[in-house]
PDB file of N, CA and C in Angstrom:
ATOM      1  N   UNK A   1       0.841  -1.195   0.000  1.00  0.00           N
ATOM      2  CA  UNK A   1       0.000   0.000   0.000  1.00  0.00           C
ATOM      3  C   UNK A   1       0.885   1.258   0.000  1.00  0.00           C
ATOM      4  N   UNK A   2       0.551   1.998  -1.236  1.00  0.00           N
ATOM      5  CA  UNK A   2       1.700   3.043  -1.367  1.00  0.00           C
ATOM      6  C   UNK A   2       0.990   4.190  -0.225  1.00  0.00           C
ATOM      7  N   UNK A   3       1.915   4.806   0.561  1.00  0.00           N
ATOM      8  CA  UNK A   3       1.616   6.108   1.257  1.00  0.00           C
ATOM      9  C   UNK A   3       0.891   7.373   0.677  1.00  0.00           C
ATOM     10  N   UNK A   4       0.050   8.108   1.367  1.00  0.00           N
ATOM     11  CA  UNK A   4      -0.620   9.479   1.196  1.00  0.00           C
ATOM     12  C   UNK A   4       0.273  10.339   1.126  1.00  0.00           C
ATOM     13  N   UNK A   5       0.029  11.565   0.488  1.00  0.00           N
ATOM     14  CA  UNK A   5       1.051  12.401   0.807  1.00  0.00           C
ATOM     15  C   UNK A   5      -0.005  13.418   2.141  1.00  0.00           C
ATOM     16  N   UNK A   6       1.156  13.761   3.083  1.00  0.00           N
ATOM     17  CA  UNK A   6       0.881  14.110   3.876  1.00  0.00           C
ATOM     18  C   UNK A   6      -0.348  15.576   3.845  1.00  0.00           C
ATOM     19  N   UNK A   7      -1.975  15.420   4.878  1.00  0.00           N
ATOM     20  CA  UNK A   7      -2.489  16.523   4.501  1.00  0.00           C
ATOM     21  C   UNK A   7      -3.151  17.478   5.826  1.00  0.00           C
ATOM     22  N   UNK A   8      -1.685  17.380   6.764  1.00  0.00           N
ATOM     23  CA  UNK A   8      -2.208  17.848   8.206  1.00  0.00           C
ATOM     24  C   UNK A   8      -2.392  19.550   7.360  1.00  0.00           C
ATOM     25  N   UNK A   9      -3.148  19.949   8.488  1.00  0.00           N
ATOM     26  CA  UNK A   9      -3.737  21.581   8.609  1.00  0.00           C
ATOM     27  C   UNK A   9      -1.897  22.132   8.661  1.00  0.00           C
ATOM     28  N   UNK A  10      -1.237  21.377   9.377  1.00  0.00           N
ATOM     29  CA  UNK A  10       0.295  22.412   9.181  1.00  0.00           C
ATOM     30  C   UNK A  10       0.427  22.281   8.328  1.00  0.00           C
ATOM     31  N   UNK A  11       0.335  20.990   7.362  1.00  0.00           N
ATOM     32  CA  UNK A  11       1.500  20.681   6.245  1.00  0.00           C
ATOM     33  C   UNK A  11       0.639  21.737   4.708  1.00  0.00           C
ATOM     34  N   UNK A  12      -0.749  21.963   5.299  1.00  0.00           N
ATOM     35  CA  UNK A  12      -1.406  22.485   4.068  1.00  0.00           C
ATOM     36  C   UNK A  12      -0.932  24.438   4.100  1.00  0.00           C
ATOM     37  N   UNK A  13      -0.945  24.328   5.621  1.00  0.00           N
ATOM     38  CA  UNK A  13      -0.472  25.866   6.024  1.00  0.00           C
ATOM     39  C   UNK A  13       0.943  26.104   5.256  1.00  0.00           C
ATOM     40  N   UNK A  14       2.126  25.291   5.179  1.00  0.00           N
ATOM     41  CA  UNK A  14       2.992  25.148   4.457  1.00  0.00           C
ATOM     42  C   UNK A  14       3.569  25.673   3.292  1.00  0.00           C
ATOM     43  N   UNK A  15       2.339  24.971   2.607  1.00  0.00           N
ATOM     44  CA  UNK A  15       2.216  24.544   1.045  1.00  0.00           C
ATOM     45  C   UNK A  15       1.729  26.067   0.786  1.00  0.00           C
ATOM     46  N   UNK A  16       0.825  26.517   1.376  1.00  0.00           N
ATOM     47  CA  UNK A  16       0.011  27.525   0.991  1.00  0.00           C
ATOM     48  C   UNK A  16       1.607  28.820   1.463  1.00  0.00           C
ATOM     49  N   UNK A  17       2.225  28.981   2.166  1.00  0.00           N
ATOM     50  CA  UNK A  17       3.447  29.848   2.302  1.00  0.00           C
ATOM     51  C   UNK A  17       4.231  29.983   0.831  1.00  0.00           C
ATOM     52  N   UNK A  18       4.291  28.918   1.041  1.00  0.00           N
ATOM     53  CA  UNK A  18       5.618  28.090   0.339  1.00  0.00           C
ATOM     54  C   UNK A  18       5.041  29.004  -1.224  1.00  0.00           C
ATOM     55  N   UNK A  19       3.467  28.848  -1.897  1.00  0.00           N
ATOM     56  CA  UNK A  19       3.110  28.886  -2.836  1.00  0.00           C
ATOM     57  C   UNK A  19       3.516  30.631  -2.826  1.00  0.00           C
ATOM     58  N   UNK A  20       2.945  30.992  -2.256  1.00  0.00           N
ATOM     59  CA  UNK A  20       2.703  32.579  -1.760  1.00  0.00           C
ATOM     60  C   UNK A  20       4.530  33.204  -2.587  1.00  0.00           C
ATOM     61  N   UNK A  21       5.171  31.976  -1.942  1.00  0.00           N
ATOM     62  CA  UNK A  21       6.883  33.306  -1.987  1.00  0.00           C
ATOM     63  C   UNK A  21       7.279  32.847  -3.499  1.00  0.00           C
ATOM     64  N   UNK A  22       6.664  32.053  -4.322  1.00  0.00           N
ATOM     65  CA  UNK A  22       7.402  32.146  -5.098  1.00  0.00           C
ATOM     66  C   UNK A  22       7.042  33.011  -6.694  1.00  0.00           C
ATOM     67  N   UNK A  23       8.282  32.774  -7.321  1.00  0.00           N
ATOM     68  CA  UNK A  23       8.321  33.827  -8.037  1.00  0.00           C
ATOM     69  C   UNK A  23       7.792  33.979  -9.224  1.00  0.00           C
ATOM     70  N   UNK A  24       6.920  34.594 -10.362  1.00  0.00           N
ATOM     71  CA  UNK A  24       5.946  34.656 -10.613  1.00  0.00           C
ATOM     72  C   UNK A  24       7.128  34.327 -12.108  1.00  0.00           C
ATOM     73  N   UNK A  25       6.700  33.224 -12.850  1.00  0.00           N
ATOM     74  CA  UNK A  25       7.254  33.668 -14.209  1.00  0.00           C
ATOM     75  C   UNK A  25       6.614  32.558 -15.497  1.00  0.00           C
ATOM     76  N   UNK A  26       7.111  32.989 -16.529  1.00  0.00           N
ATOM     77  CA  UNK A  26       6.080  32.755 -18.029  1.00  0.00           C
ATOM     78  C   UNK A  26       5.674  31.212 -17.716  1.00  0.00           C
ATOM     79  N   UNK A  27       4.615  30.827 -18.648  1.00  0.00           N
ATOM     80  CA  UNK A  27       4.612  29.848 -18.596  1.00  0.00           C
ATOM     81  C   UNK A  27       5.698  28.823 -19.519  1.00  0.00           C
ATOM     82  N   UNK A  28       6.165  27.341 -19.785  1.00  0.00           N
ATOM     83  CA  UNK A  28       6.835  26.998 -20.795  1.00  0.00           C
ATOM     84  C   UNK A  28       5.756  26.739 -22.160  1.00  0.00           C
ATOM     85  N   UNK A  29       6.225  27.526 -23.344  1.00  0.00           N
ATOM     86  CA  UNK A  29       5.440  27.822 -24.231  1.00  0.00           C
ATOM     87  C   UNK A  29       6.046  26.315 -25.325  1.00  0.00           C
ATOM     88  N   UNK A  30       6.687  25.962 -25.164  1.00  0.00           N
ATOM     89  CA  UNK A  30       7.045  24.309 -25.547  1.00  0.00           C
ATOM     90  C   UNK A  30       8.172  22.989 -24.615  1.00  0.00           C
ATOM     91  N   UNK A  31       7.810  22.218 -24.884  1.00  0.00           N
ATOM     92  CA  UNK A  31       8.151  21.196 -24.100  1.00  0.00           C
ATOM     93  C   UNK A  31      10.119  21.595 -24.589  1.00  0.00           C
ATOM     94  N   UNK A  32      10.749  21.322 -23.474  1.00  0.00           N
ATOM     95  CA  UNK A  32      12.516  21.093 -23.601  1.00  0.00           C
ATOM     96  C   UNK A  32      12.352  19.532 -23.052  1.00  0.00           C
ATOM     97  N   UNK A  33      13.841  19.249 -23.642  1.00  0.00           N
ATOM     98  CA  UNK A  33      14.328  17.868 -23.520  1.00  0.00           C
ATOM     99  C   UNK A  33      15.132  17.481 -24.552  1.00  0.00           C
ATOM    100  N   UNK A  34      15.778  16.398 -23.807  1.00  0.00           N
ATOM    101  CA  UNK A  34      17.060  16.095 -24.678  1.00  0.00           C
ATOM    102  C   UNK A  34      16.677  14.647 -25.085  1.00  0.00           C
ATOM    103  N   UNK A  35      15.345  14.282 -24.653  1.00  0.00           N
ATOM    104  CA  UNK A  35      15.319  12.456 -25.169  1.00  0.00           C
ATOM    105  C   UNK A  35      14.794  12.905 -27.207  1.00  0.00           C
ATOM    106  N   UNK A  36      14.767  11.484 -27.576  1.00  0.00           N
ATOM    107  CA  UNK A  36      14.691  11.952 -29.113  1.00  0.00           C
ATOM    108  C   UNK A  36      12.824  12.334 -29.983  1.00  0.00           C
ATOM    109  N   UNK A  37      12.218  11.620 -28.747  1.00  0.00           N
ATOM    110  CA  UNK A  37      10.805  12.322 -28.864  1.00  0.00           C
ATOM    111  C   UNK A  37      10.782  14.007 -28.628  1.00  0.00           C
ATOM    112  N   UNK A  38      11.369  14.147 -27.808  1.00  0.00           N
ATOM    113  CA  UNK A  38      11.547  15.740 -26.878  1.00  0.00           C
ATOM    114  C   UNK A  38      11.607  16.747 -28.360  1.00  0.00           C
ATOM    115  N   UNK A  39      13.362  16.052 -28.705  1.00  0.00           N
ATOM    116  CA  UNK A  39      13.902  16.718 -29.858  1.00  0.00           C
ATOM    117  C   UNK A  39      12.874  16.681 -30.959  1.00  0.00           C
ATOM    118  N   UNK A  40      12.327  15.859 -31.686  1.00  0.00           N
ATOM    119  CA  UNK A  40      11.878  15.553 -32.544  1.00  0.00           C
ATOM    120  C   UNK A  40      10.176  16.746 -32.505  1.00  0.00           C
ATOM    121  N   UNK A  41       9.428  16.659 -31.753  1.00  0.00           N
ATOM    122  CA  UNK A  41       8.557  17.664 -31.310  1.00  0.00           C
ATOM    123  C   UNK A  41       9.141  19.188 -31.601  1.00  0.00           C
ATOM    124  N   UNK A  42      10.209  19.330 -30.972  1.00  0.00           N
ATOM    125  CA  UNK A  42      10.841  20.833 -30.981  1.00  0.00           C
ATOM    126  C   UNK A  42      11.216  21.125 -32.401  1.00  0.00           C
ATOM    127  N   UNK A  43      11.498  19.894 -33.323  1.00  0.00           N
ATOM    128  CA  UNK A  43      12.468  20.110 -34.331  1.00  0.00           C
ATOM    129  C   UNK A  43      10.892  20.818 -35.219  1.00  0.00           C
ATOM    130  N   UNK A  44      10.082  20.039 -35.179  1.00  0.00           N
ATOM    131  CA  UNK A  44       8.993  20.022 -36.135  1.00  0.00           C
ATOM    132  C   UNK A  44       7.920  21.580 -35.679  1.00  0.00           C
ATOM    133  N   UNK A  45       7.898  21.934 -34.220  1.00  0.00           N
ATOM    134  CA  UNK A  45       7.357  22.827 -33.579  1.00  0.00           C
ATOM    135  C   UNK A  45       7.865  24.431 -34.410  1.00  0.00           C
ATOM    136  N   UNK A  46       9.624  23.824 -34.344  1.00  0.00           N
ATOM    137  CA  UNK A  46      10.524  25.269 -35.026  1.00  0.00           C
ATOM    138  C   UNK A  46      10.413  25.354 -36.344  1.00  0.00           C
ATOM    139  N   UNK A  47      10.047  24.099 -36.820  1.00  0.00           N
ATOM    140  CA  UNK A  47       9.685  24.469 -38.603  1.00  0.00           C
ATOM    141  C   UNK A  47       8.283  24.900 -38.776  1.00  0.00           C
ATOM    142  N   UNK A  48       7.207  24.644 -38.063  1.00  0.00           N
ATOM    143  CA  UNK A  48       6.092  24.967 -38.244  1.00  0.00           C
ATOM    144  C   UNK A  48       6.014  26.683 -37.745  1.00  0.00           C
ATOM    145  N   UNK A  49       7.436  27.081 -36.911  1.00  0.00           N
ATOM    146  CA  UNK A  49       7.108  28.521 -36.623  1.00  0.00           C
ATOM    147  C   UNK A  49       7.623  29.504 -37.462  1.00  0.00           C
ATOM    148  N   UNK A  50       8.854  28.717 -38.096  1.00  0.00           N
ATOM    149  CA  UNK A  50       9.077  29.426 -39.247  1.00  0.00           C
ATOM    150  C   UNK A  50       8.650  29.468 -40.235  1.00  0.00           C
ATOM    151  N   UNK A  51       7.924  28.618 -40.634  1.00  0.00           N
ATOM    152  CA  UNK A  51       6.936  28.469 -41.790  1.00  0.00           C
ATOM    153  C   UNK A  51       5.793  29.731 -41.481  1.00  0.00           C
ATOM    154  N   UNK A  52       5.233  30.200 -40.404  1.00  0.00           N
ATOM    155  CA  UNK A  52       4.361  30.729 -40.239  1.00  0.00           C
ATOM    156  C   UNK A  52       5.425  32.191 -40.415  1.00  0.00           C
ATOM    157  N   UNK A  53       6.419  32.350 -39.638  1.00  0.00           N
ATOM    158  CA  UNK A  53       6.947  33.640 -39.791  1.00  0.00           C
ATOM    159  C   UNK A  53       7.071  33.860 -41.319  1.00  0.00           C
ATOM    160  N   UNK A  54       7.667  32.924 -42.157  1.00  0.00           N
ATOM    161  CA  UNK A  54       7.726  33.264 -43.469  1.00  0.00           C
ATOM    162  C   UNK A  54       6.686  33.927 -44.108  1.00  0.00           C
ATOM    163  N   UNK A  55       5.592  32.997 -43.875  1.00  0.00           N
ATOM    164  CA  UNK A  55       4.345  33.501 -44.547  1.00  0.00           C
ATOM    165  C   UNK A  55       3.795  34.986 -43.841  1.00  0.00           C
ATOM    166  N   UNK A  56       3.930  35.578 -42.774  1.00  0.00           N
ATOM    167  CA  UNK A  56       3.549  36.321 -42.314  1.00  0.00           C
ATOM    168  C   UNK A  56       4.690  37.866 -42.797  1.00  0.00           C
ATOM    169  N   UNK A  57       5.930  37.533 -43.196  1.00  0.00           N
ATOM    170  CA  UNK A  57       6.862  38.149 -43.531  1.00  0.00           C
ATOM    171  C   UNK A  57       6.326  38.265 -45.257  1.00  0.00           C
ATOM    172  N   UNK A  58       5.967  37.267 -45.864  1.00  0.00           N
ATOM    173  CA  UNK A  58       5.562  37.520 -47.544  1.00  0.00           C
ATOM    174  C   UNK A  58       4.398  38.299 -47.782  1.00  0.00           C
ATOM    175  N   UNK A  59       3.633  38.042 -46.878  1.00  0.00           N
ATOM    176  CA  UNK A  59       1.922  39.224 -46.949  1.00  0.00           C
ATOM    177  C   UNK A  59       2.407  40.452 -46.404  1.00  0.00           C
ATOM    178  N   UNK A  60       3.422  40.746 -45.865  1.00  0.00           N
ATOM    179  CA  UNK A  60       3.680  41.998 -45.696  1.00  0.00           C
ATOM    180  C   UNK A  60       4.431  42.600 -46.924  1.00  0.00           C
ATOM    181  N   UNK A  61       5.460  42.268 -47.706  1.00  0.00           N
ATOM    182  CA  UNK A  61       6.240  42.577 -48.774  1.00  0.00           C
ATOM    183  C   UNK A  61       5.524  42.703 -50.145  1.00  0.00           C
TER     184      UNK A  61
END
C-alpha cells in the first residue's frame, strides 16, 4: 500500500506559504528535452514557426 502524501492543517499551512513566496514567471510555451521524442517535437514545432513567420513576412512585402 503506497503512502498518502501528507495533509495535516500544518503541512497544508505550508504549502500555501511556500506557494505565496514564489516567483511569478512565463509559462513553458514548448516542451525542452534532450530524449529523441523531446527533440523531434521541438524540431517540427521550429519548422512549423518558421513556416508561419515566413508567410507572415511575404503578406507583408
Amino acid at each position: 500500500m503506497a503512502d498518502k502524501a501528507a495533509r495535516s492543517p500544518r503541512n497544508i499551512e505550508t504549502r500555501k506559504k511556500k506557494a505565496s513566496r514564489v516567483i511569478p514567471r512565463a509559462k513553458v510555451t514548448r516542451v525542452q528535452g534532450n530524449t529523441a521524442a523531446a527533440r523531434k517535437r521541438l524540431k517540427k514545432m521550429s519548422g512549423i514557426a518558421r513556416a508561419t513567420k515566413a508567410k507572415a513576412t511575404a503578406a507583408k512585402a
